[in-house]
N, C-alpha and C. Protein backbone atom coordinates (compact mmCIF):
# COMPACT_ATOMS: atom_id res chain seq x y z
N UNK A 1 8.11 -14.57 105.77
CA UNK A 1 8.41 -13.15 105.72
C UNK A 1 9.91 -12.96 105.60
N UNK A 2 10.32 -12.02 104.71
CA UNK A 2 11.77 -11.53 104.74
C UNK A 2 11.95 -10.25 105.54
N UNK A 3 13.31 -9.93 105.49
CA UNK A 3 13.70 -8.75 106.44
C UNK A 3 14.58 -8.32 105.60
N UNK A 4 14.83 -7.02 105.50
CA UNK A 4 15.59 -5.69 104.59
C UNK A 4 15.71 -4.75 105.37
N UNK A 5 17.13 -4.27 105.16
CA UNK A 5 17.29 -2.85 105.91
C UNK A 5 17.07 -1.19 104.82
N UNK A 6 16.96 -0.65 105.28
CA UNK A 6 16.31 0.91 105.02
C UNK A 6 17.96 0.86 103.88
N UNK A 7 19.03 0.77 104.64
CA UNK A 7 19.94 0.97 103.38
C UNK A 7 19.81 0.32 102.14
N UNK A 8 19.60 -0.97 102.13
CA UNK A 8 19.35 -1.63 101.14
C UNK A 8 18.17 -1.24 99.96
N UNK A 9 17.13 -0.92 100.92
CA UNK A 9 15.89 -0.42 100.14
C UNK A 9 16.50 0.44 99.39
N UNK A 10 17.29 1.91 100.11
CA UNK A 10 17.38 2.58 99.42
C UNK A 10 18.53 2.60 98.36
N UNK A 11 19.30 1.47 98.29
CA UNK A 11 20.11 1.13 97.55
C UNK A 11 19.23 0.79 96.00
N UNK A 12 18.35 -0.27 96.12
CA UNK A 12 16.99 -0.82 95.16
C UNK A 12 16.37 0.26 94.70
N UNK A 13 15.90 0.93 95.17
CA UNK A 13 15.30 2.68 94.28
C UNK A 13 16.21 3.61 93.53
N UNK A 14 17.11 3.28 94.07
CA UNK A 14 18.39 4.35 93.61
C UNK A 14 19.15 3.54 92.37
N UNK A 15 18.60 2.46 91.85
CA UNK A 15 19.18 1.63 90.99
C UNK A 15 17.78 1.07 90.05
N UNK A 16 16.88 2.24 90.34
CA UNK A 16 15.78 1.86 89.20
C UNK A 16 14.32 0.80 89.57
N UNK A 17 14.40 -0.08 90.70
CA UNK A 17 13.65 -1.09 91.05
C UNK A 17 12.41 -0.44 91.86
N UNK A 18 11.22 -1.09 90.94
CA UNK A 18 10.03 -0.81 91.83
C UNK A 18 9.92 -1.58 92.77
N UNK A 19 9.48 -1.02 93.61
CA UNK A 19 9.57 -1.57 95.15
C UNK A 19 7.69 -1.26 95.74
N UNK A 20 7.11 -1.67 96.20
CA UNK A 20 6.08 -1.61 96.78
C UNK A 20 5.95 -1.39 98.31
N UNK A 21 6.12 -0.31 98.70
CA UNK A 21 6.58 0.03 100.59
C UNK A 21 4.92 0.47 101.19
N UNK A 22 5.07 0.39 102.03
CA UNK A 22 3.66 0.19 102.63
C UNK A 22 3.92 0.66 104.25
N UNK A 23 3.59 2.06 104.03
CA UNK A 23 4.08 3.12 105.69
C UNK A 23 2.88 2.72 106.79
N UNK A 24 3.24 1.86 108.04
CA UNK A 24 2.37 1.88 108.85
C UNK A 24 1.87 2.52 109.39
N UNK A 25 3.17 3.93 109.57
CA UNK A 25 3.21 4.93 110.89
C UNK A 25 1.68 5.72 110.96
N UNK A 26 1.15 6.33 112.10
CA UNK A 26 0.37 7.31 112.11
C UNK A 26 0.77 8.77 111.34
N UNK A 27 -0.55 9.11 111.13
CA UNK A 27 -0.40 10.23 110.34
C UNK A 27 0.35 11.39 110.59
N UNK A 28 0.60 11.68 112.49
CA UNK A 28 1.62 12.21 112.74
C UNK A 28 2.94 12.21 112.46
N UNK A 29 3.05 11.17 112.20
CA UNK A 29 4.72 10.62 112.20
C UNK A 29 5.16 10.83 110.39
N UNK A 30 3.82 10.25 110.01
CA UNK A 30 3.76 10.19 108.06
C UNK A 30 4.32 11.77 107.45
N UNK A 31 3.54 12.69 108.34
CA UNK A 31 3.64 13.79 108.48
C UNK A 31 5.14 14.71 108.06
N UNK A 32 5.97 14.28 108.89
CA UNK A 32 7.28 14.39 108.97
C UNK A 32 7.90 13.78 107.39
N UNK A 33 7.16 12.98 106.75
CA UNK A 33 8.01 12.38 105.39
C UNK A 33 7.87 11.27 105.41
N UNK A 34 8.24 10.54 104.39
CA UNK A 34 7.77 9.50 103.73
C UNK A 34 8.89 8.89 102.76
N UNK A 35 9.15 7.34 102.76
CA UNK A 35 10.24 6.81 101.47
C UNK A 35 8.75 6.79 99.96
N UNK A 36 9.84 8.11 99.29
CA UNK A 36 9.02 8.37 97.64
C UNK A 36 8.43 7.06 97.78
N UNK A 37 7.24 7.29 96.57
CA UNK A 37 6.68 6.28 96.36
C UNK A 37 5.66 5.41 97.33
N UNK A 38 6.11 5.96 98.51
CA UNK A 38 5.29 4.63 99.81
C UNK A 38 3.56 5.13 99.45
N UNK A 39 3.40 3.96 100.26
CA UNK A 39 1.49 4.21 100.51
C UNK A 39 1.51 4.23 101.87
N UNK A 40 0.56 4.91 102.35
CA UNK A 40 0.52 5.15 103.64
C UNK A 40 -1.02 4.58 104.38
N UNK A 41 -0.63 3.73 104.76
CA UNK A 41 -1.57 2.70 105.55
C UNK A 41 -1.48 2.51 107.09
N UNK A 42 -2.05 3.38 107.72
CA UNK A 42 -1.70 3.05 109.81
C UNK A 42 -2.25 2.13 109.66
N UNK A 43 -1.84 1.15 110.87
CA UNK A 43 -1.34 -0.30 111.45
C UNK A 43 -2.78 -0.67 111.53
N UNK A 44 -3.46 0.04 112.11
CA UNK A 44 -4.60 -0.17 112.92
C UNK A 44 -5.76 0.01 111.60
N UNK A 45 -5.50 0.42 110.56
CA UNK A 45 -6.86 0.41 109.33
C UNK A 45 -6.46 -0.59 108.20
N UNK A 46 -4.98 -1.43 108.74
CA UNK A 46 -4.74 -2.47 107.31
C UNK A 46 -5.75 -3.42 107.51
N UNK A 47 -6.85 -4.04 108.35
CA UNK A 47 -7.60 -5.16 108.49
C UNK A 47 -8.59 -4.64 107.35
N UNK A 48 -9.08 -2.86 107.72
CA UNK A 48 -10.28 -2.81 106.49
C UNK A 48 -9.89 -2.16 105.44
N UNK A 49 -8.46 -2.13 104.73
CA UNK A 49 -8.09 -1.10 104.08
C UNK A 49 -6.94 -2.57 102.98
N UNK A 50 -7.60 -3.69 103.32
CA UNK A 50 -6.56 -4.39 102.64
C UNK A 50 -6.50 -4.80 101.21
N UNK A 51 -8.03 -4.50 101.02
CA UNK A 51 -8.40 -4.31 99.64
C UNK A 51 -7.56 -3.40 98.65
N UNK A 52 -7.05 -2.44 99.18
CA UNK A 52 -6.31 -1.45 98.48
C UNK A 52 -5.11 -2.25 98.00
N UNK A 53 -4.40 -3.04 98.28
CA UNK A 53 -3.64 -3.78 98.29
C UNK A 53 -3.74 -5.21 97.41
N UNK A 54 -2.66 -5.20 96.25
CA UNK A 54 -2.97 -6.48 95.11
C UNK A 54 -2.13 -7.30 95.71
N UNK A 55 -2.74 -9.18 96.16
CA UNK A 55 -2.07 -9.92 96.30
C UNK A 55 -0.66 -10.56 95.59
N UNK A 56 -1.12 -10.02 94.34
CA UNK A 56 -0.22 -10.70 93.71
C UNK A 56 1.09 -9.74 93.41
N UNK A 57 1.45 -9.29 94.23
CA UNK A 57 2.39 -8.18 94.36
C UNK A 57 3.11 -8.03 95.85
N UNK A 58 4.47 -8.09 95.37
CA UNK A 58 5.39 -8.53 96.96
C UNK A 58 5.41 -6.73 97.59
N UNK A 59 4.93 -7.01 99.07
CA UNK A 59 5.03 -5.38 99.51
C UNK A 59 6.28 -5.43 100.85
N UNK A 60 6.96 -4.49 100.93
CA UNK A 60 7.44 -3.99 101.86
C UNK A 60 7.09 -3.07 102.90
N UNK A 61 6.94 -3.34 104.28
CA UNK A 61 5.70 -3.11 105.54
C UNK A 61 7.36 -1.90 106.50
N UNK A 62 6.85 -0.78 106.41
CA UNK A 62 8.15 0.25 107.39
C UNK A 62 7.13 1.13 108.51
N UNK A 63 7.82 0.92 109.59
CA UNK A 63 7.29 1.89 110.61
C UNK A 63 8.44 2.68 111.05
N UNK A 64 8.55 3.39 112.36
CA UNK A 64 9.54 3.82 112.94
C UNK A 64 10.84 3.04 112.92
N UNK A 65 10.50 2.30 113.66
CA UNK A 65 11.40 1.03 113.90
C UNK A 65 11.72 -0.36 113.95
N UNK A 66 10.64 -0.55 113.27
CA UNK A 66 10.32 -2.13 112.70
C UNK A 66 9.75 -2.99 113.33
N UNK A 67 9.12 -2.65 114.41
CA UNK A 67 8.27 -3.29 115.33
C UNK A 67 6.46 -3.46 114.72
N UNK A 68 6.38 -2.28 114.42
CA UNK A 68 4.86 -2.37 113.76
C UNK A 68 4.63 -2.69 112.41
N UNK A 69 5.87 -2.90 111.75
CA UNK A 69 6.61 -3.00 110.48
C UNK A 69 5.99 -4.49 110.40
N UNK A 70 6.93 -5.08 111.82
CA UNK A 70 6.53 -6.74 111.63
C UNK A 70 5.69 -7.29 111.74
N UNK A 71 4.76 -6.49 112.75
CA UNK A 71 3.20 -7.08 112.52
C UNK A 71 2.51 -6.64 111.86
N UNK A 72 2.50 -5.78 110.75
CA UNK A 72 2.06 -5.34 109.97
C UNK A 72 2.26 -6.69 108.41
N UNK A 73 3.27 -6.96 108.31
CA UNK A 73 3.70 -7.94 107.38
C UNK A 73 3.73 -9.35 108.04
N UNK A 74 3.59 -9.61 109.07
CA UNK A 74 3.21 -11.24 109.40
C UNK A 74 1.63 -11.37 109.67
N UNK A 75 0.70 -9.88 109.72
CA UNK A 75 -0.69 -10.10 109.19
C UNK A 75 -0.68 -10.62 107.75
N UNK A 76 -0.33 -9.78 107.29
CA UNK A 76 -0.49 -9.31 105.74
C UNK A 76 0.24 -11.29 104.89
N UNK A 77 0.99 -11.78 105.33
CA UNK A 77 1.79 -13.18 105.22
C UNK A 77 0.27 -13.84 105.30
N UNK A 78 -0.43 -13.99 106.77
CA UNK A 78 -1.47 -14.76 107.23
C UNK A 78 -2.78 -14.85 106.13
N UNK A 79 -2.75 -13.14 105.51
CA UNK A 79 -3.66 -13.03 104.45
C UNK A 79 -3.28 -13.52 103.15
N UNK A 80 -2.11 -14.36 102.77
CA UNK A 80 -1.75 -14.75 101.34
C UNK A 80 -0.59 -13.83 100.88
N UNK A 81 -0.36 -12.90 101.31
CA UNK A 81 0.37 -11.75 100.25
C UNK A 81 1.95 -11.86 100.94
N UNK A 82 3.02 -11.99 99.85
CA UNK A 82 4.38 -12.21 99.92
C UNK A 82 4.55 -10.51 100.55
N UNK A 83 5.02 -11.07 101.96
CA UNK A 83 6.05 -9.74 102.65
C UNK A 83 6.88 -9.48 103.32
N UNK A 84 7.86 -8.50 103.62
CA UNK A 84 8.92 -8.06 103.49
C UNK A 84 8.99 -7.11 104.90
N UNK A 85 9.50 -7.30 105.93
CA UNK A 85 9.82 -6.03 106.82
C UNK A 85 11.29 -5.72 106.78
N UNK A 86 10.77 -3.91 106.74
CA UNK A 86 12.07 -3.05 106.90
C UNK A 86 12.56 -3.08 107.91
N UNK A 87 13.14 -3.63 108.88
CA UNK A 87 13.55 -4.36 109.89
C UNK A 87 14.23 -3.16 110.83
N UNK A 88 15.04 -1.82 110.12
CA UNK A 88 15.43 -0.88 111.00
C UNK A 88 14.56 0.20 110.89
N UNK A 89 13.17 0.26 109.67
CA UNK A 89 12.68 1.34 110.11
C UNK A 89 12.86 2.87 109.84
N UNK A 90 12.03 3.65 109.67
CA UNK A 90 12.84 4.92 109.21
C UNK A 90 13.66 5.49 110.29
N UNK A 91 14.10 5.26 111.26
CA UNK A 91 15.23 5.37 111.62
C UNK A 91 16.29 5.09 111.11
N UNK A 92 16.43 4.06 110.13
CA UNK A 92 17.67 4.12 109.03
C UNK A 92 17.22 4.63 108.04
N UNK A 93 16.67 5.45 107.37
CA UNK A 93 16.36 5.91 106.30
C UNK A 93 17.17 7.11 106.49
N UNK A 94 18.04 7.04 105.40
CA UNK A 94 18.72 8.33 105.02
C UNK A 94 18.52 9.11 104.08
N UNK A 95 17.91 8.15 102.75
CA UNK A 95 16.90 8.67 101.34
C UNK A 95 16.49 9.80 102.30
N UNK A 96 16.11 10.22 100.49
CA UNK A 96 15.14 11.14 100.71
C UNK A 96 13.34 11.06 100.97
N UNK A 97 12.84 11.88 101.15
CA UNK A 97 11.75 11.65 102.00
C UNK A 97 10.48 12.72 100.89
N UNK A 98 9.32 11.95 100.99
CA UNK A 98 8.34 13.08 100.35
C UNK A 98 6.78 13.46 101.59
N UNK A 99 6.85 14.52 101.06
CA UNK A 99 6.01 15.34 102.49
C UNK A 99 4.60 14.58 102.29
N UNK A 100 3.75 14.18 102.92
CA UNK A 100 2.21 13.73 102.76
C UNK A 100 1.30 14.66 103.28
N UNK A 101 1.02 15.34 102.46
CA UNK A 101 -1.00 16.02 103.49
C UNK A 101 -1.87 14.96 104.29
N UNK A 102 -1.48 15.39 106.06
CA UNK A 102 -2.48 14.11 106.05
C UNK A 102 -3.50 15.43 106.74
N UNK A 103 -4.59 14.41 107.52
CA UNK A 103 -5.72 15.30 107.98
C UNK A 103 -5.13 16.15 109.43
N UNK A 104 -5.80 16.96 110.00
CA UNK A 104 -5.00 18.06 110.71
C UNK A 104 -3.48 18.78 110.48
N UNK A 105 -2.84 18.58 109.53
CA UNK A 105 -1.74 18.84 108.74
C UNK A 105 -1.52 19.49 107.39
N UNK A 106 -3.24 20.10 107.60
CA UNK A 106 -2.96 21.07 106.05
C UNK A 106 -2.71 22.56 106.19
């Protein structure tokens, strides 16, 4: 597994690079915004939700603060798939952010 900070990421988007980010947070938190582009996957539904997800494609795993980030991507390692934690989390995210509809939030 590698480690990347939120600046960097957003350095890589802002210079054209697809990036594959993969939001752990609960839908509360998702709620509040999102790095463009992310998919939004809570921690707790990546075991049956991993199908959504192409192995052969390197993803980057962000929570709050990079704690659920990392076990989110040293599962995801265990399952075959090259990954990446955002190591500070949207707490360093200064990008900009896109709003998500989740459920109780419409």
């Amino acid at each position: 597994m590698q480690h990347i900070t939120a600046e960097k990421v957003q350095h890589l988007l802002e210079e054209g690079e697809t990036l594959h980010v993969v939001d752990v947070r609960e839908d509360f938190e998702v709620a509040h915004g999102m790095i463009p582009e992310a998919i939004h996957i809570p921690l707790g539904e990546l075991p049956y939700r991993i199908s959504e997800l192409d192995q052969r494609v390197p993803y980057i795993f962000v929570c709050k603060a990079g704690v659920r980030s990392y076990n989110a991507a040293t599962y995801m390692e265990s399952m075959g798939f090259e990954t990446t934690n955002l190591s500070d989390g949207m707490l360093g995210w200064l990008g900009p952010l896109t709003l998500l509809e989740v459920e109780g939030n419409k």
